[in-house]
C-alpha atoms as a PDB file:
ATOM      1  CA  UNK A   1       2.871 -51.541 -14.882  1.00  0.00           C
ATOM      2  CA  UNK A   2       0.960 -48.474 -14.112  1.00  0.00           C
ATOM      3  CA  UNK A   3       2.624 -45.323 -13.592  1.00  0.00           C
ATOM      4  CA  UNK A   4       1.453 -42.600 -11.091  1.00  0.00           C
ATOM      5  CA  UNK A   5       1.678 -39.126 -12.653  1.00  0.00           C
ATOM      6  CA  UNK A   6       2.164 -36.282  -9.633  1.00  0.00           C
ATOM      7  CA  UNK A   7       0.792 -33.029 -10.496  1.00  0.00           C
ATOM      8  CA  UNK A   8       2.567 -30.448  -7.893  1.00  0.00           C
ATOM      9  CA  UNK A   9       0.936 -26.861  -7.477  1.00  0.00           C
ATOM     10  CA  UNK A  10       2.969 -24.329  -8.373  1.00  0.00           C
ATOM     11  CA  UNK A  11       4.142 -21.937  -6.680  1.00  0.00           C
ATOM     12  CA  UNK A  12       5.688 -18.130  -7.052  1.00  0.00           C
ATOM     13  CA  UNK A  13       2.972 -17.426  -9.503  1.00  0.00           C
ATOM     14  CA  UNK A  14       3.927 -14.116 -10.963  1.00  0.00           C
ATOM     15  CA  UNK A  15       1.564 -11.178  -9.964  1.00  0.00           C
ATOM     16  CA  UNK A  16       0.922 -10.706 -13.602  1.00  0.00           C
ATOM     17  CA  UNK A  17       0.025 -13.989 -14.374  1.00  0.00           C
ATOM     18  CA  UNK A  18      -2.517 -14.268 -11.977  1.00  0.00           C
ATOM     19  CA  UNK A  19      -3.376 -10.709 -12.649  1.00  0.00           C
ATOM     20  CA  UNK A  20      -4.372 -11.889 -16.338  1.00  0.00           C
ATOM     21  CA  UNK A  21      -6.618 -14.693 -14.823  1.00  0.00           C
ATOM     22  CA  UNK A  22      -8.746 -12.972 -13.269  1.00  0.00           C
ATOM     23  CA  UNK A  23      -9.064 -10.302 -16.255  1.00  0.00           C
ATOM     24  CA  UNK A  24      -9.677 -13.932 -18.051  1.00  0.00           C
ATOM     25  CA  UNK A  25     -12.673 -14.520 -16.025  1.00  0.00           C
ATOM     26  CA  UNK A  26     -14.590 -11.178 -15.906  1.00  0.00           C
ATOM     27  CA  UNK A  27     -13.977 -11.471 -19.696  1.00  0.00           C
ATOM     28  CA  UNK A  28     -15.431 -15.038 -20.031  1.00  0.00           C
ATOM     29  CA  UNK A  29     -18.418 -13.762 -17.637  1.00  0.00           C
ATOM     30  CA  UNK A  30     -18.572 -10.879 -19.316  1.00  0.00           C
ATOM     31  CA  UNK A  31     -18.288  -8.326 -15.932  1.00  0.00           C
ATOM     32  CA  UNK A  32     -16.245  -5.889 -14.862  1.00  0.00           C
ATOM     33  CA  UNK A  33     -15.464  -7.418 -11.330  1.00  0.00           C
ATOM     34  CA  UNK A  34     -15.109 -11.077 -10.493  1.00  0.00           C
ATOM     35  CA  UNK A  35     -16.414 -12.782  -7.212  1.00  0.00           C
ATOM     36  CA  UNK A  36     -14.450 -15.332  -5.159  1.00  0.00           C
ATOM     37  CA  UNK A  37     -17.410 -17.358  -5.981  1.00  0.00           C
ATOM     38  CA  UNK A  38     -16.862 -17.373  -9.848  1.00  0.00           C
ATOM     39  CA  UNK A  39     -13.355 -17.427  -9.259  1.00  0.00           C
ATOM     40  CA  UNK A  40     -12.916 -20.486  -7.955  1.00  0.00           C
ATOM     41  CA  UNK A  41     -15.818 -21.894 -10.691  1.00  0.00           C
ATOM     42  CA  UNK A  42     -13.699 -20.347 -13.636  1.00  0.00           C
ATOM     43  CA  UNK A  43      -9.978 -19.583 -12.575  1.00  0.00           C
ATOM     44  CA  UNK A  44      -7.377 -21.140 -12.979  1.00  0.00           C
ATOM     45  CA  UNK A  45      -5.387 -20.969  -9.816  1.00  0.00           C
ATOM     46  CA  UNK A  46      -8.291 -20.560  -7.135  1.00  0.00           C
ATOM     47  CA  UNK A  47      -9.288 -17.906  -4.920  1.00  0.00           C
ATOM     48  CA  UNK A  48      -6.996 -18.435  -1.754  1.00  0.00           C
ATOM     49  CA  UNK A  49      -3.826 -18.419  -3.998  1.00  0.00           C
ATOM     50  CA  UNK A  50      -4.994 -14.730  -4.613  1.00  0.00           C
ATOM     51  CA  UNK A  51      -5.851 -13.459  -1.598  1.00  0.00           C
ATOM     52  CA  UNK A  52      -2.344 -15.018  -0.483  1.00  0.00           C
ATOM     53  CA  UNK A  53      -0.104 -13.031  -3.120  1.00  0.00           C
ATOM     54  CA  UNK A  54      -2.217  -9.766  -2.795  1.00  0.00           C
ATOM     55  CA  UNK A  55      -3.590 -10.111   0.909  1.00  0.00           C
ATOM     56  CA  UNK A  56      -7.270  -9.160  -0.113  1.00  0.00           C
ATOM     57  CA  UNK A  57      -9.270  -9.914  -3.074  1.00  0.00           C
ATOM     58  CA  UNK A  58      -9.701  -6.074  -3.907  1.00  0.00           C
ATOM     59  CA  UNK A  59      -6.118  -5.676  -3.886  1.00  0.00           C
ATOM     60  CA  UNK A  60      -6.130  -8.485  -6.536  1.00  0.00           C
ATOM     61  CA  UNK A  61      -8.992  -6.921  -8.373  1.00  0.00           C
ATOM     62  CA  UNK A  62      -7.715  -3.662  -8.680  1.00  0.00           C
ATOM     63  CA  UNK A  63      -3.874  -5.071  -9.688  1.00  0.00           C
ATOM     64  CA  UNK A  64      -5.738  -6.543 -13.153  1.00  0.00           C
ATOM     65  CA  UNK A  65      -7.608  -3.480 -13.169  1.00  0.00           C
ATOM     66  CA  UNK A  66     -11.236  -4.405 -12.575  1.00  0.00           C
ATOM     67  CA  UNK A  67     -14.077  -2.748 -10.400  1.00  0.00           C
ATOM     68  CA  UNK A  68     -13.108  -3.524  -6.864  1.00  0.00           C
ATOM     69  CA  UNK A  69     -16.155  -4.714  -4.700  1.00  0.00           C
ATOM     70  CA  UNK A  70     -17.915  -2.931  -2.339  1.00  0.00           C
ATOM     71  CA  UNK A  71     -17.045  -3.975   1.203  1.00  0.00           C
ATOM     72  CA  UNK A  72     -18.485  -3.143   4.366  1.00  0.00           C
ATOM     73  CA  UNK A  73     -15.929  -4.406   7.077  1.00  0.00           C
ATOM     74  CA  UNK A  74     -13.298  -2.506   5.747  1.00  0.00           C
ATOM     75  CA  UNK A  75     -10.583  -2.657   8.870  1.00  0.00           C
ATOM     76  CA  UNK A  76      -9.718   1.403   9.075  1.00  0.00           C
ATOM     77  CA  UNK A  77      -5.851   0.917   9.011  1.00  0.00           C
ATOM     78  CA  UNK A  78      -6.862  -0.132   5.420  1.00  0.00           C
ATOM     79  CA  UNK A  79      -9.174   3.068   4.534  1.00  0.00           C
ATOM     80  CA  UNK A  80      -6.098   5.163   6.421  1.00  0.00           C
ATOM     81  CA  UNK A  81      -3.554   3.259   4.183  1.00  0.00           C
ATOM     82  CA  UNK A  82      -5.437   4.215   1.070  1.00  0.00           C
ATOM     83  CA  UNK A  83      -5.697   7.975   2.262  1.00  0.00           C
ATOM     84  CA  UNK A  84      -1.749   7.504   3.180  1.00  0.00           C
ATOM     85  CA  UNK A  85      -0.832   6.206  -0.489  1.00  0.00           C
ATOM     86  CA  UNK A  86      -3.534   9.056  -1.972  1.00  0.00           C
ATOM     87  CA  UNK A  87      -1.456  11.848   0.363  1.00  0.00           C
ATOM     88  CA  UNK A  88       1.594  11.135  -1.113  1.00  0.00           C
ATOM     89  CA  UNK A  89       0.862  10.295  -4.535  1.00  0.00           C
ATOM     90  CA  UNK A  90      -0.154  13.935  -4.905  1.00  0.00           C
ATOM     91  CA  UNK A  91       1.773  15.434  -2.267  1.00  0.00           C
ATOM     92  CA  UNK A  92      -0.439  17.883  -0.738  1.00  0.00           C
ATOM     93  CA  UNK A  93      -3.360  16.660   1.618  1.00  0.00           C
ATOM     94  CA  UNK A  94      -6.386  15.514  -0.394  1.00  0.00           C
ATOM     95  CA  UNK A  95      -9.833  17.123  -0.936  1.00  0.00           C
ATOM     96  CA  UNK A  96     -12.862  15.286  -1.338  1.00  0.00           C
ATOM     97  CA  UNK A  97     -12.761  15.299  -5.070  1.00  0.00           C
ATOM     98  CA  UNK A  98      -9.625  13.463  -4.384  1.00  0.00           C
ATOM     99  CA  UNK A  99     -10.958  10.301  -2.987  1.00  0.00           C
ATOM    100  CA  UNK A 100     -13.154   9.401  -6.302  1.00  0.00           C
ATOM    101  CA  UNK A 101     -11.926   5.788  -7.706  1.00  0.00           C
ATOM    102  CA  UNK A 102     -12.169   7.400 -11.070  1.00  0.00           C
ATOM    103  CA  UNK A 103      -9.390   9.259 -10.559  1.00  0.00           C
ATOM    104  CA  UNK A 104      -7.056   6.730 -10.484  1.00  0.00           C
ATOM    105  CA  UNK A 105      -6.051   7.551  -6.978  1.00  0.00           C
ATOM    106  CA  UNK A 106      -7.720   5.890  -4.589  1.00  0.00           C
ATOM    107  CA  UNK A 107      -9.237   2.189  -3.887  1.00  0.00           C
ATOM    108  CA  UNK A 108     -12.249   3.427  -1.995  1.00  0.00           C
ATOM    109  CA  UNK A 109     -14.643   6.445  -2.881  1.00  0.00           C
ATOM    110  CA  UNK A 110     -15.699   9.218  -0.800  1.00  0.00           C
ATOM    111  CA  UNK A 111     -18.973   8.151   0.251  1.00  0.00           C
ATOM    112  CA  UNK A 112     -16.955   4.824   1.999  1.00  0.00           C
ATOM    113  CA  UNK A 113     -14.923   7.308   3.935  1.00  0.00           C
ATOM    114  CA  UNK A 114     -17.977   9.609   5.149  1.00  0.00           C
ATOM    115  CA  UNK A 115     -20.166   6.657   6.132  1.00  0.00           C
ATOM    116  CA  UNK A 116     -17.354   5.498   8.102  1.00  0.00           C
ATOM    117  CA  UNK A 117     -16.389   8.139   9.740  1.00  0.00           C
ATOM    118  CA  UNK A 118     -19.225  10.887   9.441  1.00  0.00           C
ATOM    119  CA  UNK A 119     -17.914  13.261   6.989  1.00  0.00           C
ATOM    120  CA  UNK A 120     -14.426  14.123   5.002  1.00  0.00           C
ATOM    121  CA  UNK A 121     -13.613  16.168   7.520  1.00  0.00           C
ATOM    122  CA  UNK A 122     -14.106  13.476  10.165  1.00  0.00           C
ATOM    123  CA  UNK A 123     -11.778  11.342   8.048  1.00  0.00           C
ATOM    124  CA  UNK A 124      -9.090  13.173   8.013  1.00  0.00           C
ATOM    125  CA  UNK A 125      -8.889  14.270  11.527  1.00  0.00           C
ATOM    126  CA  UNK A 126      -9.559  10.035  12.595  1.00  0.00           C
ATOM    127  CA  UNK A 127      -6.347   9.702  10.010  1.00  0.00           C
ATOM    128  CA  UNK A 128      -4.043  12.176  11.897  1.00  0.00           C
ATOM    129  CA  UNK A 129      -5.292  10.883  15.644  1.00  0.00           C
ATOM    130  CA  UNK A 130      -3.963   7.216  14.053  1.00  0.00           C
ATOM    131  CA  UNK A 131      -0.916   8.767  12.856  1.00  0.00           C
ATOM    132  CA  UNK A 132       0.172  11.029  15.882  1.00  0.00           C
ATOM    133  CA  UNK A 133      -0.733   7.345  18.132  1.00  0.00           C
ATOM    134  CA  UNK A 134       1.478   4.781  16.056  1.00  0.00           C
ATOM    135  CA  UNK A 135       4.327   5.010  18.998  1.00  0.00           C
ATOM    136  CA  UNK A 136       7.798   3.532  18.478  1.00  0.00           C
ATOM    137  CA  UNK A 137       6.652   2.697  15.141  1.00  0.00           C
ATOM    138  CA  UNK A 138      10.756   1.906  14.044  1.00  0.00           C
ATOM    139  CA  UNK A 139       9.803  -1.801  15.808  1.00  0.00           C
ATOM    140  CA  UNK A 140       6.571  -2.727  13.867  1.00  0.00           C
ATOM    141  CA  UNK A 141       6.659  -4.308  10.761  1.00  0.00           C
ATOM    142  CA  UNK A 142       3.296  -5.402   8.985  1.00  0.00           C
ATOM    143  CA  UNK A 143       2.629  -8.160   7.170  1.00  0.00           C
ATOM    144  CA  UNK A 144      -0.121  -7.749   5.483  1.00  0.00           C
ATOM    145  CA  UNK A 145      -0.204 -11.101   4.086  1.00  0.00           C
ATOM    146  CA  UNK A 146      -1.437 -12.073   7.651  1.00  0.00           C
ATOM    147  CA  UNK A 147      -3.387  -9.631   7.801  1.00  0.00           C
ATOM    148  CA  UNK A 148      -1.895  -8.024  10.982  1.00  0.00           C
ATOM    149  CA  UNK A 149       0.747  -6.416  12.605  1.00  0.00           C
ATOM    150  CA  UNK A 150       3.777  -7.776  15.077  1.00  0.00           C
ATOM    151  CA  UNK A 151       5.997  -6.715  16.344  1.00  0.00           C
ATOM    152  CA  UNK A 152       9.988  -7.927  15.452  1.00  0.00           C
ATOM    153  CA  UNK A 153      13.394  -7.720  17.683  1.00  0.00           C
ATOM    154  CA  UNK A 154      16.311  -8.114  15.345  1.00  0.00           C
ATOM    155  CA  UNK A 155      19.685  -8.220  17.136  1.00  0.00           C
ATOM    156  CA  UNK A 156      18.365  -5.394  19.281  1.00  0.00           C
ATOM    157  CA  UNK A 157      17.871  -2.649  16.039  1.00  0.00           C
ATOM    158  CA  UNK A 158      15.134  -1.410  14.701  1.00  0.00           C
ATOM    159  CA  UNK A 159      14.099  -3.077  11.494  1.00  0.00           C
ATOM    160  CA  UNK A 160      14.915  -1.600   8.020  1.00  0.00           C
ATOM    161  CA  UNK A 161      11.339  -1.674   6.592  1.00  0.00           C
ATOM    162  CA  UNK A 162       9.442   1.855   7.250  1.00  0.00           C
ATOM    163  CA  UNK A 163       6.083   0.578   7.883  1.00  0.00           C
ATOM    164  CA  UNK A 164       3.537   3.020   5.685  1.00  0.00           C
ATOM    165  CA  UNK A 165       2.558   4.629   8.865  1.00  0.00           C
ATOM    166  CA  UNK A 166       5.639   5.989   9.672  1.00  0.00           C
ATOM    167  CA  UNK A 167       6.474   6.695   6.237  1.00  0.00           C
ATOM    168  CA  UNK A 168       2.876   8.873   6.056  1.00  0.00           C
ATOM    169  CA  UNK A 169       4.243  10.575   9.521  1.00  0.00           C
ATOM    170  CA  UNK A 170       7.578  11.742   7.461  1.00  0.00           C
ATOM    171  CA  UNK A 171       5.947  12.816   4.365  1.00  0.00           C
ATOM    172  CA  UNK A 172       3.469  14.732   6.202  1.00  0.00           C
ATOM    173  CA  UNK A 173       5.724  16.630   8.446  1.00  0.00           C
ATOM    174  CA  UNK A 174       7.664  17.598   5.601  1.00  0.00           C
ATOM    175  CA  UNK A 175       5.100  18.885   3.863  1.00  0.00           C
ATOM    176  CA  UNK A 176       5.514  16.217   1.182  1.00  0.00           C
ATOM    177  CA  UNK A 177       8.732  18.207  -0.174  1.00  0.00           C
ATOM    178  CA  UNK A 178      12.061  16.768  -1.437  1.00  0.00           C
ATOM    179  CA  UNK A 179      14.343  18.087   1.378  1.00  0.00           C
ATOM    180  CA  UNK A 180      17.251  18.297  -1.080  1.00  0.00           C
ATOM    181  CA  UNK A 181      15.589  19.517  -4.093  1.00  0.00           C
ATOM    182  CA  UNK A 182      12.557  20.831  -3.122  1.00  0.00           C
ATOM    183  CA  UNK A 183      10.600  19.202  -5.897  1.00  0.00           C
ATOM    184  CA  UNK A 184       7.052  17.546  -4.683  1.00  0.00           C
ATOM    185  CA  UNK A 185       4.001  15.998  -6.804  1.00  0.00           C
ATOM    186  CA  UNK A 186       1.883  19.436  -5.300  1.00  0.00           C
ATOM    187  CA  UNK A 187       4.277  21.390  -8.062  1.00  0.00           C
ATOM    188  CA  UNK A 188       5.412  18.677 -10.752  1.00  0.00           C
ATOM    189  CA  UNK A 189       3.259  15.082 -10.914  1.00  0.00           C
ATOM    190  CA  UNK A 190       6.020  13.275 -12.175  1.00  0.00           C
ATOM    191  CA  UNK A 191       7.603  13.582  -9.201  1.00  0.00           C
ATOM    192  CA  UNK A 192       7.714  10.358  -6.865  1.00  0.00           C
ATOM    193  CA  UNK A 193       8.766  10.691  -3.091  1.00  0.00           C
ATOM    194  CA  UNK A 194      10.330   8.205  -1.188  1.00  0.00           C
ATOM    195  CA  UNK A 195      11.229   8.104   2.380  1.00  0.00           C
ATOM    196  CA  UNK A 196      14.907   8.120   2.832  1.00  0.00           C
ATOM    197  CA  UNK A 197      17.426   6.959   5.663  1.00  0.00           C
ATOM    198  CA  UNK A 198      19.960   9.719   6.588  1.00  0.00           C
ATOM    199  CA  UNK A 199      22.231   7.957   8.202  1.00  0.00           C
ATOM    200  CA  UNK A 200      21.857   4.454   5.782  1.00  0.00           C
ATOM    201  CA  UNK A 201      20.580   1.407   7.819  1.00  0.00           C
ATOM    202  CA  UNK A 202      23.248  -0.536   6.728  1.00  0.00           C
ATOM    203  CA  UNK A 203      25.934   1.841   8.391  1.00  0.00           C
ATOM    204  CA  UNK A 204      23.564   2.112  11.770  1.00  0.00           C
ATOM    205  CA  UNK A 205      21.528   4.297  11.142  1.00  0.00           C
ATOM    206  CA  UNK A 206      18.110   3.334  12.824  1.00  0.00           C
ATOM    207  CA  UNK A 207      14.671   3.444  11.417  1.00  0.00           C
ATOM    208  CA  UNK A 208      13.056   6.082  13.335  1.00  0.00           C
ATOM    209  CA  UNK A 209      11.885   9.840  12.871  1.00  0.00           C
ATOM    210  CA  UNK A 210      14.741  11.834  13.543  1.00  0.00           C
ATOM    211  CA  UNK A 211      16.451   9.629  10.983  1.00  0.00           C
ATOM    212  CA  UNK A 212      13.882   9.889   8.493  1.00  0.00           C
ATOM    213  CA  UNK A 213      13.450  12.040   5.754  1.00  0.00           C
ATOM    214  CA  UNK A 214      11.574  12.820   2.460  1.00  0.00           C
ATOM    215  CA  UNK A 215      13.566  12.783  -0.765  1.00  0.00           C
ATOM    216  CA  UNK A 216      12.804  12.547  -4.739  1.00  0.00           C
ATOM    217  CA  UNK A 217      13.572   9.568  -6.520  1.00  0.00           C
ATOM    218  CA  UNK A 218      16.005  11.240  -8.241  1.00  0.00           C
ATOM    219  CA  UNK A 219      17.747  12.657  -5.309  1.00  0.00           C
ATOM    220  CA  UNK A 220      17.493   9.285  -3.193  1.00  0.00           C
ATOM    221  CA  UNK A 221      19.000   7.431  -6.022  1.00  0.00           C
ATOM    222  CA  UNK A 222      21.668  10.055  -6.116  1.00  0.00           C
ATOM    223  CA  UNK A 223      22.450  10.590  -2.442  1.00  0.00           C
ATOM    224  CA  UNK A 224      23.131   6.141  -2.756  1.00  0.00           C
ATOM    225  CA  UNK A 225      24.191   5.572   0.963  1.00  0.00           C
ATOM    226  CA  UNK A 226      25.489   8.915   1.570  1.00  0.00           C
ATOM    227  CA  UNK A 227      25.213  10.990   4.720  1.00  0.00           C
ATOM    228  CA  UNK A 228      23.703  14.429   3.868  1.00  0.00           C
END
C-alpha cells in the first residue's frame, strides 16, 4: 500500500536561523545584499516567512548584517523610528555625521533623510512636530508585523507596552539622563537607557508620561518593581 508522507512548514523559525539563510544566499551569489527575488530562487524558507518575523525585508537584511536596499517609499514613522533608536543609542540628539550607515547607528543614511524632508535640519524639526502630535499615546500599541498601528482597550487600562514614540517623548524630555544615577550614553557609551514605570504596571501604575521615566539598565534592574 502506498503511504502519503506530509511535509508540515515549520514554524517559530528562530531569528538566527533565518538570519544565517539569507547570509547563505548573498554568499552563494556572491553579494552583499539579497533581493526578494533571489530569495525566494535560493532560500530556504521563502521571502514572506521573512518579512513576517522581521516586518520588512531591510529589517531582515540588516539582522544578518548585509547592505540594506535602497527604498524609496519609506513610510516616515519608519525614518522617525530610526532617528528615535539613533537618539537614544547615543543619548544626545544626533548630528548629521550621525545618520551615516557606517556607523553602525542608523538603517538609513543622511542623504535619505534630506531628500525626504529637505535638509537635516528639516528632519529633525518634522521628527519633533510627530513627537509633540502622538496624543494619548498610553492606548496605542503597534504592531509592526501588520504594518500599522491600532488602537487596544484592555479592561479599561492603558496597555503595558510603551510604544517607541512615547518612549522617544521620555528620553527626550529627560535629556536622555538616568534620573537616578545620572549616567547617559552622551558621557559613558556603555550605558543603555530604558524607559521605566514609576509606579510598576503591575501594581496600577498606568503607561503614560507623568508615569514615565528614564533609567539605566543598571538602575531599572535595581529599582525591580519599586516605587522611587
Amino acid at each position: 500500500m502506498m503511504k502519503f508522507e506530509l511535509k508540515l512548514r515549520r514554524r517559530d523559525i528562530p531569528e538566527k536561523e533565518l538570519a544565517d539563510d539569507l547570509k547563505r544566499v548573498a554568499a552563494l551569489i556572491n553579494k552583499d545584499t539579497v533581493t526578494k527575488i533571489a530569495y525566494d530562487e535560493k532560500g530556504k524558507f521563502g521571502a514572506t516567512t521573512l518579512l513576517r518575523r522581521f516586518g520588512s525585508w531591510n529589517k531582515a537584511l540588516a539582522s544578518a548584517g548585509l547592505k540594506v536596499v535602497l527604498t524609496l517609499n519609506i513610510e516616515n514613522d519608519v525614518l522617525f523610528e530610526n532617528l528615535a533608536n539613533v537618539w537614544q543609542h547615543l543619548g544626545r540628539q544626533p548630528v548629521g555625521k550621525d545618520i551615516d550607515k557606517s556607523s553602525g547607528h542608523s538603517q538609513y543614511s543622511l542623504g535619505t533623510y534630506e531628500k525626504r524632508f529637505g535638509s537635516w535640519n528639516k528632519a529633525l524639526e518634522a521628527f519633533i512636530r510627530y513627537i509633540d502630535d502622538s496624543g494619548n499615546q498610553a492606548d496605542v500599541d503597534e504592531d509592526k508585523s501588520l504594518g500599522k498601528t491600532e488602537k487596544i482597550v484592555r479592561s479599561g487600562r492603558s496597555v503595558r507596552k510603551i510604544n517607541w514614540r512615547l518612549r522617544a517623548t521620555v528620553l527626550i524630555r529627560d535629556n536622555c539622563i538616568c534620573r537616578m544615577c545620572g549616567s547617559s550614553p552622551a558621557k559613558d557609551s556603555k550605558v543603555v537607557l530604558h524607559v521605566d514605570h514609576i509606579k510598576p504596571w503591575a501594581k496600577g501604575g498606568e503607561t503614560e508620561l507623568d508615569n514615565l521615566q528614564t533609567l539605566c539598565s543598571v538602575c531599572n534592574i535595581g529599582k525591580s518593581d519599586e516605587i522611587f
